[in-house]
Protein backbone atom coordinates (compact mmCIF):
# COMPACT_ATOMS: atom_id res chain seq x y z
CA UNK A 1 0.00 0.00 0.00
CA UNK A 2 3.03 2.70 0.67
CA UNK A 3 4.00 1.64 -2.55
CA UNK A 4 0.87 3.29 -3.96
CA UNK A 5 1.51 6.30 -2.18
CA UNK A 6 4.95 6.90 -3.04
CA UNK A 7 3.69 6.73 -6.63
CA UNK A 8 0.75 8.91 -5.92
CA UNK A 9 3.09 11.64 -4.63
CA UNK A 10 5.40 11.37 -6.89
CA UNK A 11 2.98 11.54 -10.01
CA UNK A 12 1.54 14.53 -8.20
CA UNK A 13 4.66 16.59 -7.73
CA UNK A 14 5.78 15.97 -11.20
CA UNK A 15 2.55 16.87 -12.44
CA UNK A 16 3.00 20.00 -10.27
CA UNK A 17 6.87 20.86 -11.89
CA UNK A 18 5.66 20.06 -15.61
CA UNK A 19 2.95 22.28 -14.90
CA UNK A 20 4.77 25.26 -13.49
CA UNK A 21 7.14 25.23 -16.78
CA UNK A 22 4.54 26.32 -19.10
CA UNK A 23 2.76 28.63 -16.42
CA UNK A 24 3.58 32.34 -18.04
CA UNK A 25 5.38 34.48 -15.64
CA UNK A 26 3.76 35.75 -12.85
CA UNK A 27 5.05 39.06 -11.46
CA UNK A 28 7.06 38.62 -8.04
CA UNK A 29 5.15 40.43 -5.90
CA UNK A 30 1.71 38.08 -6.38
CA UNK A 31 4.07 35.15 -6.65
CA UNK A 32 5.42 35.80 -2.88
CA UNK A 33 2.23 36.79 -1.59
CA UNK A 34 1.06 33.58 -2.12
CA UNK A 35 4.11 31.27 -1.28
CA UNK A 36 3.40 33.87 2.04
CA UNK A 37 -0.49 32.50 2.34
CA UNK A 38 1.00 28.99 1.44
CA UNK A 39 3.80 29.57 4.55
CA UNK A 40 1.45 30.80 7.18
CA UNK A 41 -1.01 27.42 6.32
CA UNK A 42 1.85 25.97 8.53
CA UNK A 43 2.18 22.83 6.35
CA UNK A 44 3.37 19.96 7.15
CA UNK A 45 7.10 18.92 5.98
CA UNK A 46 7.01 15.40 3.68
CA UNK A 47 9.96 13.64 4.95
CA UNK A 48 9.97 10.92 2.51
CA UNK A 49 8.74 8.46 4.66
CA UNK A 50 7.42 5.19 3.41
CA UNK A 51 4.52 5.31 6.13
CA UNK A 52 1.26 5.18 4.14
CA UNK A 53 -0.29 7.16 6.67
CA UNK A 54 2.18 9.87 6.96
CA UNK A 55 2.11 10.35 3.55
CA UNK A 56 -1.51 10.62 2.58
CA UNK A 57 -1.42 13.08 5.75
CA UNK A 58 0.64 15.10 3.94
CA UNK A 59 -0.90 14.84 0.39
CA UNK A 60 -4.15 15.56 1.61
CA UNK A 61 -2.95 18.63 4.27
CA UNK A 62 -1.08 20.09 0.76
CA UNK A 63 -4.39 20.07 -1.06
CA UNK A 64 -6.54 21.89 1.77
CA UNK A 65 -3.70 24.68 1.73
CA UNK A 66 -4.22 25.00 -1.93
CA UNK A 67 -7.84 25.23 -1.36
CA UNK A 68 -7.69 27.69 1.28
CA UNK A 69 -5.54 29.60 -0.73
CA UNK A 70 -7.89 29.94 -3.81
CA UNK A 71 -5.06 29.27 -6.37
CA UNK A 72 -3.87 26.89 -8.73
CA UNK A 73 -1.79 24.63 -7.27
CA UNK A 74 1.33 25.22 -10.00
CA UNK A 75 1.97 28.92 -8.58
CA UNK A 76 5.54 28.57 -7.69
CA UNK A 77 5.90 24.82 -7.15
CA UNK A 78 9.75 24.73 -7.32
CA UNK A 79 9.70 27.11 -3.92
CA UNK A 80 6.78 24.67 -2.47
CA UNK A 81 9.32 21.39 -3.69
CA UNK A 82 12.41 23.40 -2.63
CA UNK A 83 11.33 23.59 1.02
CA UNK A 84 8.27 20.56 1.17
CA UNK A 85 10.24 18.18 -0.86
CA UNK A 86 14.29 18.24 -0.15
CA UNK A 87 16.40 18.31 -2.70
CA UNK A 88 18.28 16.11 -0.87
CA UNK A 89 15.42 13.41 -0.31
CA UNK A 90 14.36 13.87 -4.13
CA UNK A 91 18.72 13.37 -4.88
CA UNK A 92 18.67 10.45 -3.32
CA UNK A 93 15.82 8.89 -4.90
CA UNK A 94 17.73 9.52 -8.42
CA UNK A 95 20.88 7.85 -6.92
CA UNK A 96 18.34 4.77 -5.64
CA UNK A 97 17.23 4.98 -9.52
CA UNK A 98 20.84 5.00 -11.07
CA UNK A 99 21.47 1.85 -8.72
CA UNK A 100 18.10 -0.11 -8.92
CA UNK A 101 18.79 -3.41 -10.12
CA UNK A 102 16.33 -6.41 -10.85
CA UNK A 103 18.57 -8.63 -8.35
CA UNK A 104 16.05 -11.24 -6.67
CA UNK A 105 12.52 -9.36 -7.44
CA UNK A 106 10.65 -10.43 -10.11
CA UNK A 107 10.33 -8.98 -13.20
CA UNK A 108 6.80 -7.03 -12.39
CA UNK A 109 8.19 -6.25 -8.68
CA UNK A 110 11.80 -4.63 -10.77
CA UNK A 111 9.37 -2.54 -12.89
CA UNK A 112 7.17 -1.39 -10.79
CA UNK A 113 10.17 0.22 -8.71
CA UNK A 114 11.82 1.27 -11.72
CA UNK A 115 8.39 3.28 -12.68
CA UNK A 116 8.68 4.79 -9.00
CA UNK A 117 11.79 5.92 -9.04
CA UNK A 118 11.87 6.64 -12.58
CA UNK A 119 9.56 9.70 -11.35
CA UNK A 120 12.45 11.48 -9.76
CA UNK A 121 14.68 11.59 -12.53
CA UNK A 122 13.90 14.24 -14.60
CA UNK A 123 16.23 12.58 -17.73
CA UNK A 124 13.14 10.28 -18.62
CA UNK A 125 9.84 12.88 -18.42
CA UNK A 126 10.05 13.37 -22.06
CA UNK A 127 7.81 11.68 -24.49
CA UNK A 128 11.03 10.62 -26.58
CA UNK A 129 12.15 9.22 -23.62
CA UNK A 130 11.34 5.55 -24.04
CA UNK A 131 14.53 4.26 -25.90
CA UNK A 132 16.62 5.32 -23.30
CA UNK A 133 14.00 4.08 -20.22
CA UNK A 134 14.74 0.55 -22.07
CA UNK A 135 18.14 0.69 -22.21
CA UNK A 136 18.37 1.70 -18.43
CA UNK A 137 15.49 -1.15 -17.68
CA UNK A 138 16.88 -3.82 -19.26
CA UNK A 139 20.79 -3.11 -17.81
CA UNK A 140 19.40 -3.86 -14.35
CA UNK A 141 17.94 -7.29 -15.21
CA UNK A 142 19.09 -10.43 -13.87
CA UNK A 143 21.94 -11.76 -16.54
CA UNK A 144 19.76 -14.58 -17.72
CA UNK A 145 16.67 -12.85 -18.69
CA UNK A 146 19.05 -9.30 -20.14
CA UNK A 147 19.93 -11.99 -22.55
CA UNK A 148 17.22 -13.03 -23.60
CA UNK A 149 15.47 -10.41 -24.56
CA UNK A 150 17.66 -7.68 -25.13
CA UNK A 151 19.02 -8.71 -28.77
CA UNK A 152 15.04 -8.14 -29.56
CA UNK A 153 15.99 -4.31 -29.53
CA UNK A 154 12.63 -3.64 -27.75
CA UNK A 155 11.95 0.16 -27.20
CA UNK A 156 9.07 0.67 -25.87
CA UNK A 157 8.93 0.35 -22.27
CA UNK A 158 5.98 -1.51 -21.65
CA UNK A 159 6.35 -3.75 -24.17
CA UNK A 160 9.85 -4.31 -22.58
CA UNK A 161 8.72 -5.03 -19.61
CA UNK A 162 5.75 -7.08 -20.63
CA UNK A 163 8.21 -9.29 -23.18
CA UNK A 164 10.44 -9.85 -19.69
CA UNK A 165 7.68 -10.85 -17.75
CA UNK A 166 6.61 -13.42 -20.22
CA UNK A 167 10.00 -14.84 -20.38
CA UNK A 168 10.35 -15.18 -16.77
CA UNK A 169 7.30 -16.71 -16.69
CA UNK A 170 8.07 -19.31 -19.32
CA UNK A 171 11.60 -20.07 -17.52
CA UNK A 172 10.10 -20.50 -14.33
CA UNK A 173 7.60 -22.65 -15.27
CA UNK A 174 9.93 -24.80 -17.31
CA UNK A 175 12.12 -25.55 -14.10
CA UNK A 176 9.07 -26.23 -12.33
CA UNK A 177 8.35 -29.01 -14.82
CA UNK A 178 11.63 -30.10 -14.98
CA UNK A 179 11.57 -30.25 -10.78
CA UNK A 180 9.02 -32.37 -10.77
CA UNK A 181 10.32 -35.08 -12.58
């Protein structure tokens, strides 16, 4: 379930940062009198904690504040994610993401991490982004299953991940067979 969560918030803030790149420019002085409104709301801190509770808490306390507030909630979202969200905590979620590897998860429990922390690395936000979300993907597979599918030159994430899954599927069941006897 804090799985879900971490993935909520995560989809949320980067909605939040892709929105606040095409806001236009609002002038300084509205732009502070609201991160001033936002301030005095006394929100909570999000601490990156893995506690489902903790973190819906927090999701939920963010979303009243923008409510009381009366604004969108993309009005300066990089000084809301400088102080809410660390840069530290969202750093080392990238350097968790540069290290994720499939190791002893399955296939479906390696991707579903990789989506998660995927989130916090702004190199693969783009819609172009897929070849290189692959490439990344398939690197932290187990050797056995990297080798099997990776000469298929699959670049499309899901179907990467889905043509994994099948394979480790297959493999496992074939030992299973092969057990019994």
């Amino acid at each position: 379930m804090a799985r879900r969560n971490d993935i909520a918030i995560a989809t949320t803030l980067e909605a939040m940062a892709q929105a606040l790149e095409h806001q236009p420019n609002v002038s300084e002085n509205v732009a502070s009198r609201n991160l001033a409104t936002f301030q005095r709301e006394n929100p909570l801190v999000f601490k990156g904690t893995h506690d489902h509770d903790g973190a819906l808490t927090w999701l939920k306390e963010i979303e009243r504040i923008f409510r009381v507030m009366d604004c969108t909630p993309y009005q300066k979202v990089r000084e809301f994610l400088r102080k809410y969200f660390p840069e530290d905590v969202r750093g080392k979620k990238e350097i968790e993401f540069l290290k994720l590897k499939q190791g002893s998860k399955s296939v479906v429990e390696y991707a579903a991490k990789f989506g998660e922390l995927a989130k916090f690395f702004n190199h693969y936000d783009g819609p172009n982004d897929e070849f290189s979300k692959c490439i990344k993907f398939e690197n932290g597979l187990r050797p056995e299953i990297k080798k099997a599918v990776s000469y298929q030159k699959i670049r499309v994430f899901a179907d990467s991940v889905d043509s994994c899954r099948i394979y480790e599927e297959e493999n496992n069941a074939h030992y299973r067979v092969i057990n019994e006897k």
